[in-house]
Each structure stands twice: as C-alpha cells, then as structure tokens.
N, C-alpha and C. Protein backbone atom coordinates (compact mmCIF):
# COMPACT_ATOMS: atom_id res chain seq x y z
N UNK A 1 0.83 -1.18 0.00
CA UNK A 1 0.00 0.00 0.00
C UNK A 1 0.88 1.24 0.00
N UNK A 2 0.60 2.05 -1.22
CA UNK A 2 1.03 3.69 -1.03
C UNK A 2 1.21 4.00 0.17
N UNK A 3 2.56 4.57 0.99
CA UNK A 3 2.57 5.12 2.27
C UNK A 3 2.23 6.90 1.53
N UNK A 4 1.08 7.67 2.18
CA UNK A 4 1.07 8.95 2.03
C UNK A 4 1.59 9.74 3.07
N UNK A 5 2.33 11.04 2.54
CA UNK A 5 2.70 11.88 3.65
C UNK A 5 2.14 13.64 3.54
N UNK A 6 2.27 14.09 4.03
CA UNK A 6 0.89 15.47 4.04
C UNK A 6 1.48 16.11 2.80
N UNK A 7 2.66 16.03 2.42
CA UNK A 7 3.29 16.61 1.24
C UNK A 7 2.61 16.00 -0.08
N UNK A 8 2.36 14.88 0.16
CA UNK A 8 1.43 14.19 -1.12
C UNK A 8 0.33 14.42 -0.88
N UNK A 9 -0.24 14.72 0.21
CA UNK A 9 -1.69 14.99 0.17
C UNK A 9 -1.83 16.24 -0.59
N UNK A 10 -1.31 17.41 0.06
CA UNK A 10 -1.18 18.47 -0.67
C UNK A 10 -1.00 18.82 -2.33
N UNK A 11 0.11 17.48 -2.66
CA UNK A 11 0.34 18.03 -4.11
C UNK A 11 -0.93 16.99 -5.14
N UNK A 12 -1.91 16.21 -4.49
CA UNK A 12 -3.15 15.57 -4.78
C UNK A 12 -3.78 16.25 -4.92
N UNK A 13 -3.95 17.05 -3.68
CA UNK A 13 -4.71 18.04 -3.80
C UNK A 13 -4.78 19.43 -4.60
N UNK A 14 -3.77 20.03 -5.79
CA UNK A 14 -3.51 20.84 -6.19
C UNK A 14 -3.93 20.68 -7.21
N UNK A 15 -3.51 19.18 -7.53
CA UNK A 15 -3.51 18.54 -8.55
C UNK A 15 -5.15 18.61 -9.03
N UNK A 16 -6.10 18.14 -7.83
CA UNK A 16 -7.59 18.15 -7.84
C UNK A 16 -8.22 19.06 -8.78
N UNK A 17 -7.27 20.82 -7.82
CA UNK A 17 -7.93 21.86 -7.83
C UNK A 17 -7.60 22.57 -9.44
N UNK A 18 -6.12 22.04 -10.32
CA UNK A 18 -6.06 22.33 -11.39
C UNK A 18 -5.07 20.96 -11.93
N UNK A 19 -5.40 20.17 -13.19
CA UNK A 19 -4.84 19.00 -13.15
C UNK A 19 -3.99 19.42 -13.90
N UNK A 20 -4.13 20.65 -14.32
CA UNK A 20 -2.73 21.43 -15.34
C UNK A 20 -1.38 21.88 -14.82
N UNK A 21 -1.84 22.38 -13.07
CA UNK A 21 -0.78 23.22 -12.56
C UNK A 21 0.78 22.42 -12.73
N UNK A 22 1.61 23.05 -13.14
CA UNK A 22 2.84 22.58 -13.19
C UNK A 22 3.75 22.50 -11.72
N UNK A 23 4.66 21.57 -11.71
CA UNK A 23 5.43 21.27 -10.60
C UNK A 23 5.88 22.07 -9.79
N UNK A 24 6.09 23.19 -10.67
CA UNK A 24 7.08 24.61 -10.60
C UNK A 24 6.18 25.28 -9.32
N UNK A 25 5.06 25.28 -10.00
CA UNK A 25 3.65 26.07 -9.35
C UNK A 25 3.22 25.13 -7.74
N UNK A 26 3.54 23.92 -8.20
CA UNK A 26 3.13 23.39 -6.69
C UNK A 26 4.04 23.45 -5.75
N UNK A 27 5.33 23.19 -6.18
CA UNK A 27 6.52 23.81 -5.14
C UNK A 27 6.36 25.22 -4.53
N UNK A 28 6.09 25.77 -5.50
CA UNK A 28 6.05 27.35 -4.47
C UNK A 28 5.10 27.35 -3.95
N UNK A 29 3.76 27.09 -4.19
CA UNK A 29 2.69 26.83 -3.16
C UNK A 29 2.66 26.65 -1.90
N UNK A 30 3.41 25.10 -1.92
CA UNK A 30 3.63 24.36 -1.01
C UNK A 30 4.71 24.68 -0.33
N UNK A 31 5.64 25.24 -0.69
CA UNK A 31 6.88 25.69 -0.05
C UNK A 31 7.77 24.59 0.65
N UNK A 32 9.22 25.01 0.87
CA UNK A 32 10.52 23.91 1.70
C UNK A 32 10.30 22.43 0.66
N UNK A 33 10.19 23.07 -0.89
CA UNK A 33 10.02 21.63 -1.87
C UNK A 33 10.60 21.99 -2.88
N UNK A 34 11.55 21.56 -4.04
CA UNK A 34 11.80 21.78 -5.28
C UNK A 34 10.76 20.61 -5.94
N UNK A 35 10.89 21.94 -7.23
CA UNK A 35 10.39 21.49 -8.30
C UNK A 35 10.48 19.68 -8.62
N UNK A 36 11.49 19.44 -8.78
CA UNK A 36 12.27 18.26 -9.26
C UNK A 36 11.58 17.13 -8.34
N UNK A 37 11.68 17.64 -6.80
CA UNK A 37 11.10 16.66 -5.72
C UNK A 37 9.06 16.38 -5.67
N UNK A 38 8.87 17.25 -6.46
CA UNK A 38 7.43 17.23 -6.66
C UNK A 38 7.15 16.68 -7.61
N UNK A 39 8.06 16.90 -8.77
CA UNK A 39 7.42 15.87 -10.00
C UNK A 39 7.83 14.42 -9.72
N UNK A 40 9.17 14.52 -9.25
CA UNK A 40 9.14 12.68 -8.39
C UNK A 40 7.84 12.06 -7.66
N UNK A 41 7.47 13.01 -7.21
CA UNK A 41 6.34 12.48 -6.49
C UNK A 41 5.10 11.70 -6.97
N UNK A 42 4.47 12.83 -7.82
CA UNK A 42 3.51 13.04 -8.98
C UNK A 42 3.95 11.91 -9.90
N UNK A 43 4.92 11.54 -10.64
CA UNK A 43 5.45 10.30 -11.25
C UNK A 43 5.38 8.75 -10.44
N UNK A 44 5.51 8.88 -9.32
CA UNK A 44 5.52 7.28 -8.38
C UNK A 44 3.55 7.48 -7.89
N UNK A 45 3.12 8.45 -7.80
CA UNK A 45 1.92 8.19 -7.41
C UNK A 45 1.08 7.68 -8.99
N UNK A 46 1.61 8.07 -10.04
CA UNK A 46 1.24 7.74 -11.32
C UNK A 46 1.37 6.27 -11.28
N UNK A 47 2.70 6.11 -11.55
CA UNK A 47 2.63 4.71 -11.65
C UNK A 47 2.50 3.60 -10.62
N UNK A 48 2.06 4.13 -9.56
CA UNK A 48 1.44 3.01 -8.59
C UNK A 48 0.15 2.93 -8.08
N UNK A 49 -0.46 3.52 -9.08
CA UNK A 49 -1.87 3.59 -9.54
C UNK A 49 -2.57 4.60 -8.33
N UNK A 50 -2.42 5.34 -7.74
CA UNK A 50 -2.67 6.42 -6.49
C UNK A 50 -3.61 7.14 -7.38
N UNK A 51 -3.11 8.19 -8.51
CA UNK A 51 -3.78 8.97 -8.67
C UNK A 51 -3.59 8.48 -10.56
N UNK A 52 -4.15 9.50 -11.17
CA UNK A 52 -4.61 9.27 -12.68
C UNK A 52 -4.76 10.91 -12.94
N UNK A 53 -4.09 11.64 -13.86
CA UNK A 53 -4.27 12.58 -14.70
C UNK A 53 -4.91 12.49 -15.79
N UNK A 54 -6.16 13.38 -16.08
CA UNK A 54 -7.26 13.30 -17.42
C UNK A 54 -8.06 14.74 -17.17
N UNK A 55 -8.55 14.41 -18.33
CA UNK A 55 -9.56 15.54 -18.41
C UNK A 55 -10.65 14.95 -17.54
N UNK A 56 -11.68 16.11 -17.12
CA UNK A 56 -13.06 15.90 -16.77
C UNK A 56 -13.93 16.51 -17.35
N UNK A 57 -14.55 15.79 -18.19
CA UNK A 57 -15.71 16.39 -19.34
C UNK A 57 -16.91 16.80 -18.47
N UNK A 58 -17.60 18.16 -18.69
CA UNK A 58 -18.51 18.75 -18.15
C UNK A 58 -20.09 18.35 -19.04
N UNK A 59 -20.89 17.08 -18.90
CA UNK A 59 -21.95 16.99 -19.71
C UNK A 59 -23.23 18.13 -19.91
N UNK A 60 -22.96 18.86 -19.22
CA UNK A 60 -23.48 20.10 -19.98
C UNK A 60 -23.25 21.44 -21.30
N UNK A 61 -21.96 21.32 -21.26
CA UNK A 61 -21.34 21.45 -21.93
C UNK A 61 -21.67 20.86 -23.95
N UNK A 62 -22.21 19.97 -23.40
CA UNK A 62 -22.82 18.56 -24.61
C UNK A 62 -24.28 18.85 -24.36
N UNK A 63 -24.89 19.58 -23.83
CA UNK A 63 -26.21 19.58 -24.20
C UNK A 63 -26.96 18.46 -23.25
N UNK A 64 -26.01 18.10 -22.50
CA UNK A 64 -26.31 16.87 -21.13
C UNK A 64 -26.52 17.26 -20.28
N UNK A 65 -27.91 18.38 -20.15
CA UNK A 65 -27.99 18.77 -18.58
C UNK A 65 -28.95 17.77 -17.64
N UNK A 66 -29.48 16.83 -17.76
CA UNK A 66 -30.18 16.42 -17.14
C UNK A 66 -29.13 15.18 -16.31
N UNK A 67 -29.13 14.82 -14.85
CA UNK A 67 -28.63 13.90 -14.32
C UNK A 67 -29.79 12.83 -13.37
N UNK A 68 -29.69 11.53 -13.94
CA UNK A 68 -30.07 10.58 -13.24
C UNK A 68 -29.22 9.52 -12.86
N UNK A 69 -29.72 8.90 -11.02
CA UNK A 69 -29.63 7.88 -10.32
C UNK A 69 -30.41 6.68 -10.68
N UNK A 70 -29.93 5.77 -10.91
CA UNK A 70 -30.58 4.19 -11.17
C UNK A 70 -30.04 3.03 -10.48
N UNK A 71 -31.10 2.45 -9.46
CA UNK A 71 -30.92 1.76 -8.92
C UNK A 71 -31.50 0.29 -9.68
N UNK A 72 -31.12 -0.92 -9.69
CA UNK A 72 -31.27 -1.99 -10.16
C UNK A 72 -31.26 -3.37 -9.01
N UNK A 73 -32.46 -3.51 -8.99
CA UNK A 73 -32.71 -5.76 -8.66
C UNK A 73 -32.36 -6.31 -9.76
N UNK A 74 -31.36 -7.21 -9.95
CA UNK A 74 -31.18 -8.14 -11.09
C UNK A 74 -30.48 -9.61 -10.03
N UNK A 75 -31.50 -10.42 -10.93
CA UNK A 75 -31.28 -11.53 -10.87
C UNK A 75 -29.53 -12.16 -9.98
N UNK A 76 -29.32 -12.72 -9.35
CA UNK A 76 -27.91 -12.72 -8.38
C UNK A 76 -27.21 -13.46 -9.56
N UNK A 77 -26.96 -14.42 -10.01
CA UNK A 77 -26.26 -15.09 -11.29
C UNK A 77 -25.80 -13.80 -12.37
N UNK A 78 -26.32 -13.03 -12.82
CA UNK A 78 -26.49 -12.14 -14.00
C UNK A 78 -26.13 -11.03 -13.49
N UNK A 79 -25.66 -10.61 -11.67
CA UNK A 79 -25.48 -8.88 -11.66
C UNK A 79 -24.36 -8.73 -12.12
N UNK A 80 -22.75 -9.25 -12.27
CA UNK A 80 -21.58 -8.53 -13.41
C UNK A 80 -21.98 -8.34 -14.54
N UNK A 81 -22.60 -9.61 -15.07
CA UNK A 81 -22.77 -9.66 -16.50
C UNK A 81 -23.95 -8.44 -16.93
N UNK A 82 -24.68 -8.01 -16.26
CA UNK A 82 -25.80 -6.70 -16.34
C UNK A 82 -24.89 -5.47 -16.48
N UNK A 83 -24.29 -5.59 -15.43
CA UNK A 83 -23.06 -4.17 -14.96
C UNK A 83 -22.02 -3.93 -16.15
N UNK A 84 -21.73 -4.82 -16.44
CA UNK A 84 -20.42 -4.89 -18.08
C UNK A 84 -21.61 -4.46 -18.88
N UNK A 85 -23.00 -4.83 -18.79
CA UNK A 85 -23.42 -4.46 -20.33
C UNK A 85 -23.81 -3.06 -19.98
N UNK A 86 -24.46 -2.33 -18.79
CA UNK A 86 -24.57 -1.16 -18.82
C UNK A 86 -23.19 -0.40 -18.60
N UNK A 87 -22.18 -0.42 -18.26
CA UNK A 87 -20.81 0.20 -18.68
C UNK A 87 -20.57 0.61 -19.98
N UNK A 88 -21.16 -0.29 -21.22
CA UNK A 88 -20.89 -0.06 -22.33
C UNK A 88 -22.00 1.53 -23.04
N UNK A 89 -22.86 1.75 -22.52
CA UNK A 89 -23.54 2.51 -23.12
C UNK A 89 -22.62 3.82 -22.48
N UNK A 90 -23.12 4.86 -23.67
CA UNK A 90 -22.21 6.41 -23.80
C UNK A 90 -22.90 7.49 -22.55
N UNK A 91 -24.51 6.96 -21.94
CA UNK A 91 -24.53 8.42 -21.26
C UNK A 91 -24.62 7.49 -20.07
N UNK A 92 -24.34 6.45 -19.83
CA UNK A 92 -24.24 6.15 -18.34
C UNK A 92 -22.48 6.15 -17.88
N UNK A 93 -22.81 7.32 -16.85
CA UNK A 93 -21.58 7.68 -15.99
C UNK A 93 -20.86 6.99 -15.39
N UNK A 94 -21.73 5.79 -14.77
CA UNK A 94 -20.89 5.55 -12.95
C UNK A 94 -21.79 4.09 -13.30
N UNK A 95 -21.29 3.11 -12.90
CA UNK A 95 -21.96 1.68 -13.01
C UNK A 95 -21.07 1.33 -11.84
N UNK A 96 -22.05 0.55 -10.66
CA UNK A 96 -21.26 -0.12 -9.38
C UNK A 96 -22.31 -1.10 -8.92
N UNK A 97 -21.39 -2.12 -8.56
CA UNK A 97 -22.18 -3.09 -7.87
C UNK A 97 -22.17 -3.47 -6.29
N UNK A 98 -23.58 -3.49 -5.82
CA UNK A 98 -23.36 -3.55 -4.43
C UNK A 98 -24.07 -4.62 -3.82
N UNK A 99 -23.81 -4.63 -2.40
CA UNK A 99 -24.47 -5.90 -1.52
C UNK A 99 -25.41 -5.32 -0.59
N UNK A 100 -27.11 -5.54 -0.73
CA UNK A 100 -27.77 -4.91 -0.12
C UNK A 100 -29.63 -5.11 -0.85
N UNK A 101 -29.71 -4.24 -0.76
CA UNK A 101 -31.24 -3.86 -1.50
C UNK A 101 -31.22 -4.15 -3.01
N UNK A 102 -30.39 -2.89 -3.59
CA UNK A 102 -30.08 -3.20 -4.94
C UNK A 102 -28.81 -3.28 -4.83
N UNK A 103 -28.51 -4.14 -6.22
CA UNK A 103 -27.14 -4.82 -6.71
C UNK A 103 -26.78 -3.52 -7.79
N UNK A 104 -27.41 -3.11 -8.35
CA UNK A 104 -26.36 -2.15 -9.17
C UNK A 104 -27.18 -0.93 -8.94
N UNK A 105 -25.62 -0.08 -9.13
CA UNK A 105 -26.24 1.53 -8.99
C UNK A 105 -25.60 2.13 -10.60
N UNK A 106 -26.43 2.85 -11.35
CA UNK A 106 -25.71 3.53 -12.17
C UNK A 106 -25.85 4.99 -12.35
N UNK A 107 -25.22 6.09 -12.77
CA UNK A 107 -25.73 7.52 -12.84
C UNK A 107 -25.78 7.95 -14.59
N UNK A 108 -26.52 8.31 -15.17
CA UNK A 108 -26.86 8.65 -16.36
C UNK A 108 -26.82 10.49 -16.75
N UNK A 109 -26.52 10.56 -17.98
CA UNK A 109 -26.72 11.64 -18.70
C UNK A 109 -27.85 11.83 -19.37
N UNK A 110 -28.49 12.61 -19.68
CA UNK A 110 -28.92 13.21 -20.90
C UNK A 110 -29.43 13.94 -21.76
N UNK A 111 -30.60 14.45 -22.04
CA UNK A 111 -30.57 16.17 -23.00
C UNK A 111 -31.95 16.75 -22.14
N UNK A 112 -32.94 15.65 -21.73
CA UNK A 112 -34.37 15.95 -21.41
C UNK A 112 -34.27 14.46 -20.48
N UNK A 113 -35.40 14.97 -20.05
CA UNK A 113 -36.38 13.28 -18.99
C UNK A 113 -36.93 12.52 -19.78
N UNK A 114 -37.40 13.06 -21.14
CA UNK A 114 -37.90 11.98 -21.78
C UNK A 114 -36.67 11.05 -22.39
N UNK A 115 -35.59 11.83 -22.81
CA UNK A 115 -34.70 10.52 -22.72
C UNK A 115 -33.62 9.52 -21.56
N UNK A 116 -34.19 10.32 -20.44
CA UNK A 116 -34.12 8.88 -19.34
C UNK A 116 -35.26 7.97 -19.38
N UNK A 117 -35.83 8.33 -19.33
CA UNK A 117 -37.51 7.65 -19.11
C UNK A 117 -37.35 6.23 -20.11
N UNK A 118 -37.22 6.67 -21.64
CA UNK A 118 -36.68 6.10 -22.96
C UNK A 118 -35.51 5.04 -22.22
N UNK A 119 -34.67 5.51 -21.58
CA UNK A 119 -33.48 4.88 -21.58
C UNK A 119 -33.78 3.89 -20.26
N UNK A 120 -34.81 4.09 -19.85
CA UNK A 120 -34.92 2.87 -18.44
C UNK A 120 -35.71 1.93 -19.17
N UNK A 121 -36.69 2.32 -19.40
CA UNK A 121 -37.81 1.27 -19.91
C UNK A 121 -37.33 0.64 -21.18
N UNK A 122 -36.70 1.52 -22.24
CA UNK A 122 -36.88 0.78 -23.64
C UNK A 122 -35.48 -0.27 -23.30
N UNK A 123 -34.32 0.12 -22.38
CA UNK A 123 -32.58 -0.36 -22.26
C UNK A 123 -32.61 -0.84 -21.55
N UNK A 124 -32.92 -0.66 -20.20
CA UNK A 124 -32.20 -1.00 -18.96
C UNK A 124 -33.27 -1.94 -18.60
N UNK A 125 -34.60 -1.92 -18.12
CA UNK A 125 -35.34 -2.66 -18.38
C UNK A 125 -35.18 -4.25 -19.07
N UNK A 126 -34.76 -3.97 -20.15
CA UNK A 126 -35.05 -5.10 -21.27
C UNK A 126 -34.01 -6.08 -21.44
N UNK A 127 -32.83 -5.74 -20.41
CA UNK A 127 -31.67 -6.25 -20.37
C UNK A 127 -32.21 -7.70 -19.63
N UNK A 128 -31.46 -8.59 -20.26
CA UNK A 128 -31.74 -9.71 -19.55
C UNK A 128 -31.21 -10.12 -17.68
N UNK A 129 -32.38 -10.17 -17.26
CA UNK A 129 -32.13 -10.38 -15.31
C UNK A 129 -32.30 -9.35 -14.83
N UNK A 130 -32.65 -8.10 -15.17
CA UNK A 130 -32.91 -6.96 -14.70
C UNK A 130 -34.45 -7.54 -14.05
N UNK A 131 -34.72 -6.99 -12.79
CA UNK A 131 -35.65 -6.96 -12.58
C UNK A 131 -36.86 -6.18 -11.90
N UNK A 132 -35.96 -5.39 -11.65
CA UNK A 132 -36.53 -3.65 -10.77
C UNK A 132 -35.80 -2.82 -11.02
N UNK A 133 -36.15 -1.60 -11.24
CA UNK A 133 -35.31 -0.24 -11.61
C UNK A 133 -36.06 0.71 -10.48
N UNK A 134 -35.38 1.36 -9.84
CA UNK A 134 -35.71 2.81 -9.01
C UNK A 134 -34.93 3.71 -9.67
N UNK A 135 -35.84 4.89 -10.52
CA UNK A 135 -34.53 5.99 -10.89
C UNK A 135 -35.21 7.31 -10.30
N UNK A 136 -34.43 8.05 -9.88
CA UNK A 136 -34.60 9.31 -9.30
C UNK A 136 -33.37 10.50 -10.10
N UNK A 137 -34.40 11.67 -10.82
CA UNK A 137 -33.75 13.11 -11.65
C UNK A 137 -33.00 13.71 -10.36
N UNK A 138 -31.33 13.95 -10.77
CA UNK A 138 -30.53 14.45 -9.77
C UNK A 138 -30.52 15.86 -10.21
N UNK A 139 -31.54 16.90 -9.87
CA UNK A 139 -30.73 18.47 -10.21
C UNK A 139 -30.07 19.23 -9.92
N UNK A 140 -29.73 18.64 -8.94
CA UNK A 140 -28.36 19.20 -8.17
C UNK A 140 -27.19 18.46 -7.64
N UNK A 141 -26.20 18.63 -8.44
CA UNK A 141 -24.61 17.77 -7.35
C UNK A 141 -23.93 19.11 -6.82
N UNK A 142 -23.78 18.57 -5.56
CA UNK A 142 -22.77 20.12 -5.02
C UNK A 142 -21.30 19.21 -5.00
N UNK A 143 -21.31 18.32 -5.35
CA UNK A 143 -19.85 17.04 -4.85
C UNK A 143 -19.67 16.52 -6.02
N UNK A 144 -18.92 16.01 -6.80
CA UNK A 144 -18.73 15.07 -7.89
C UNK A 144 -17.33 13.95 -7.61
N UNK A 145 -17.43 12.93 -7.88
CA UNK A 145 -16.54 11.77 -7.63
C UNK A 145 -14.93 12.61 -7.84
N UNK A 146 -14.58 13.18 -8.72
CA UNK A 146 -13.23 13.45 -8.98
C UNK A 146 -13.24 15.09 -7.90
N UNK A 147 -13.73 15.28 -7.34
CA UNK A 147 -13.86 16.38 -6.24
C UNK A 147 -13.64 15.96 -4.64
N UNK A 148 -13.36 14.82 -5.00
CA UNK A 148 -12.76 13.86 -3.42
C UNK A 148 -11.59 14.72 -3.07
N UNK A 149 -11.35 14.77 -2.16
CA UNK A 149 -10.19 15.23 -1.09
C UNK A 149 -9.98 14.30 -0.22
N UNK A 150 -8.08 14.08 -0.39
CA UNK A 150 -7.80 13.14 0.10
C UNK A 150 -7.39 14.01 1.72
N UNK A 151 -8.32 13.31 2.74
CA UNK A 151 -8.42 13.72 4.04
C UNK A 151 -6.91 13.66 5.04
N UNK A 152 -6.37 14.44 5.26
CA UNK A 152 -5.56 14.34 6.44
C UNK A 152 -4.87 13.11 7.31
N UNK A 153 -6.26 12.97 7.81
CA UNK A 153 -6.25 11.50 8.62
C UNK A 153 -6.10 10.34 8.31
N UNK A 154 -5.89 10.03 6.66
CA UNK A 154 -5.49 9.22 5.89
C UNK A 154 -3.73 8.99 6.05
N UNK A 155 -3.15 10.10 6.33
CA UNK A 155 -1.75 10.23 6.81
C UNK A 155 -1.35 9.60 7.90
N UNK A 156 -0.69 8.70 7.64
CA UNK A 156 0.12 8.26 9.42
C UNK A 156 0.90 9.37 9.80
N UNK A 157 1.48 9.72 10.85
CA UNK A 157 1.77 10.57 11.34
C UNK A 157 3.27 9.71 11.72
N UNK A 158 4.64 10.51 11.15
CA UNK A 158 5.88 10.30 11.25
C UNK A 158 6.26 10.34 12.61
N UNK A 159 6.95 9.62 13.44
CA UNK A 159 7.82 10.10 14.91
C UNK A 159 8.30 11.48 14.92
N UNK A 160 8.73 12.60 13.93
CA UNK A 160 8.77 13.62 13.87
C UNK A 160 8.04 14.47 14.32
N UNK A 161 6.89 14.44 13.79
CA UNK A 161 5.09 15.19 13.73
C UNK A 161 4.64 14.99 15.21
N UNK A 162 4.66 13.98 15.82
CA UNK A 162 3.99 13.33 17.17
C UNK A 162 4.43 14.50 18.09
N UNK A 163 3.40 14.87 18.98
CA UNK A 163 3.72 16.02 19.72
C UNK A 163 4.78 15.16 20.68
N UNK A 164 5.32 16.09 21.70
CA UNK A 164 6.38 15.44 22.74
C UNK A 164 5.70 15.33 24.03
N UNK A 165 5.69 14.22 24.49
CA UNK A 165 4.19 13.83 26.40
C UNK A 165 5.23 14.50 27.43
C-alpha cells in the first residue's frame, strides 16, 4: 500500500484543484520543496496507480444537462454480466455493484427526462435479469466523484510530527 505523507496529500490536492498546474507552481505553493522533488512524487503516485491525470468532461457542456440515479434488482447469477453491459452505453456515468437492496447503482446523462424515461424502460429494463429499476432526476450535485479530497487522517503521522508527552 502507497505510504502517504501530508506533502502528497497536498500536491493531490492541487492537482484536484487544477490537473494542469505545473510542478514549478506546486513547489512554491507548497513551499521547503523543489520542483524536481514534486514531480518525483507526482510520477511514483502515477505509476502506482494512487492517482490518474485526465480531463473531466462537463456533460453540460454537450447539451447533457439532465442527471439521473438508477438503482437496479437483477437476478444474483447475472449482476456482473448486467453491470459490463450497462458500462458499455455512452450516457451512463458511474456503473457499481453492491451488496444490499439493490445490486447495481448507475448515474446517467442526458438532453431531457424523456430521454431517461426512454433509456430505463426501452434499455435498462429489457436487459436480460434486470428486474426492478428505481430511478430518481438528480438536479443538483454540489460534490462530484473526482472532487474527493484526500483527508488528512489518511496520513500516518511520522515520529517527527507526534507532539512530545
């Protein structure tokens, strides 16, 4: 497991707030860091799968203002094989499978309600083992998945840091 230290939290977190800012820019931010020691950083959290640099497409932007939640009962044999097939479609966001009430959760895009409505009943619906859908119109996110902040307390705290008893 990634050991994190508040210096990586920080440069995660910069990273969050602009995925463009350059090394240069997070060193002085952050201060008592060179450049050089920050992009080391940013490079080992890359390749040890920690964090991921990309764009984040705004579906409104596309004429995608509408957001829906979909909850799914499917058949226990058939819930991956449901979940791989709704992954494949273009306006569903977020496909996860859980242990509980419902087995899959997914979040959708799209232009109007009539094409969620369209997209439960005529798609999701008709998928084989599906067997209940709950969807609820999201008009408001104040939070979005790539808006996580990696918390503090996630940090072990060095023999350094530890106050003195």
């Amino acid at each position: 497991m990634y050991e994190f230290d508040k210096i990586d939290i920080k440069i995660v977190n910069f990273l969050l707030e602009d995925g463009r800012m350059s090394a240069s820019e997070i060193a002085r931010r952050i201060g008592d860091i060179s450049e050089r020691a920050v992009r080391y950083r940013i490079d080992r959290m890359v390749e040890e799968g920690v964090i991921q640099i990309s764009a984040v497409v705004n579906p409104e932007a596309f004429g995608l203002t509408i957001n829906a939640d979909a909850w799914l009962e499917v058949e226990s044999d058939q819930i991956l094989e449901v979940a791989k097939k709704l992954a494949t479609f273009d306006n569903v966001r977020y496909v996860a499978c859980g242990i509980g009430e419902n087995d899959i959760s997914i979040q959708l895009v799209a232009k109007d309600t009539a094409e969620i409505y369209h997209f439960i009943t005529e798609v999701v619906r008709k998928i084989p083992g599906v067997r209940k859908t709950t969807t609820s119109i999201v008009p408001i996110i104040l939070k979005d998945v790539y808006q996580w902040r990696v918390p503090e307390r996630a940090v072990k705290s060095s023999p350094l840091e530890e106050p003195l008893k």
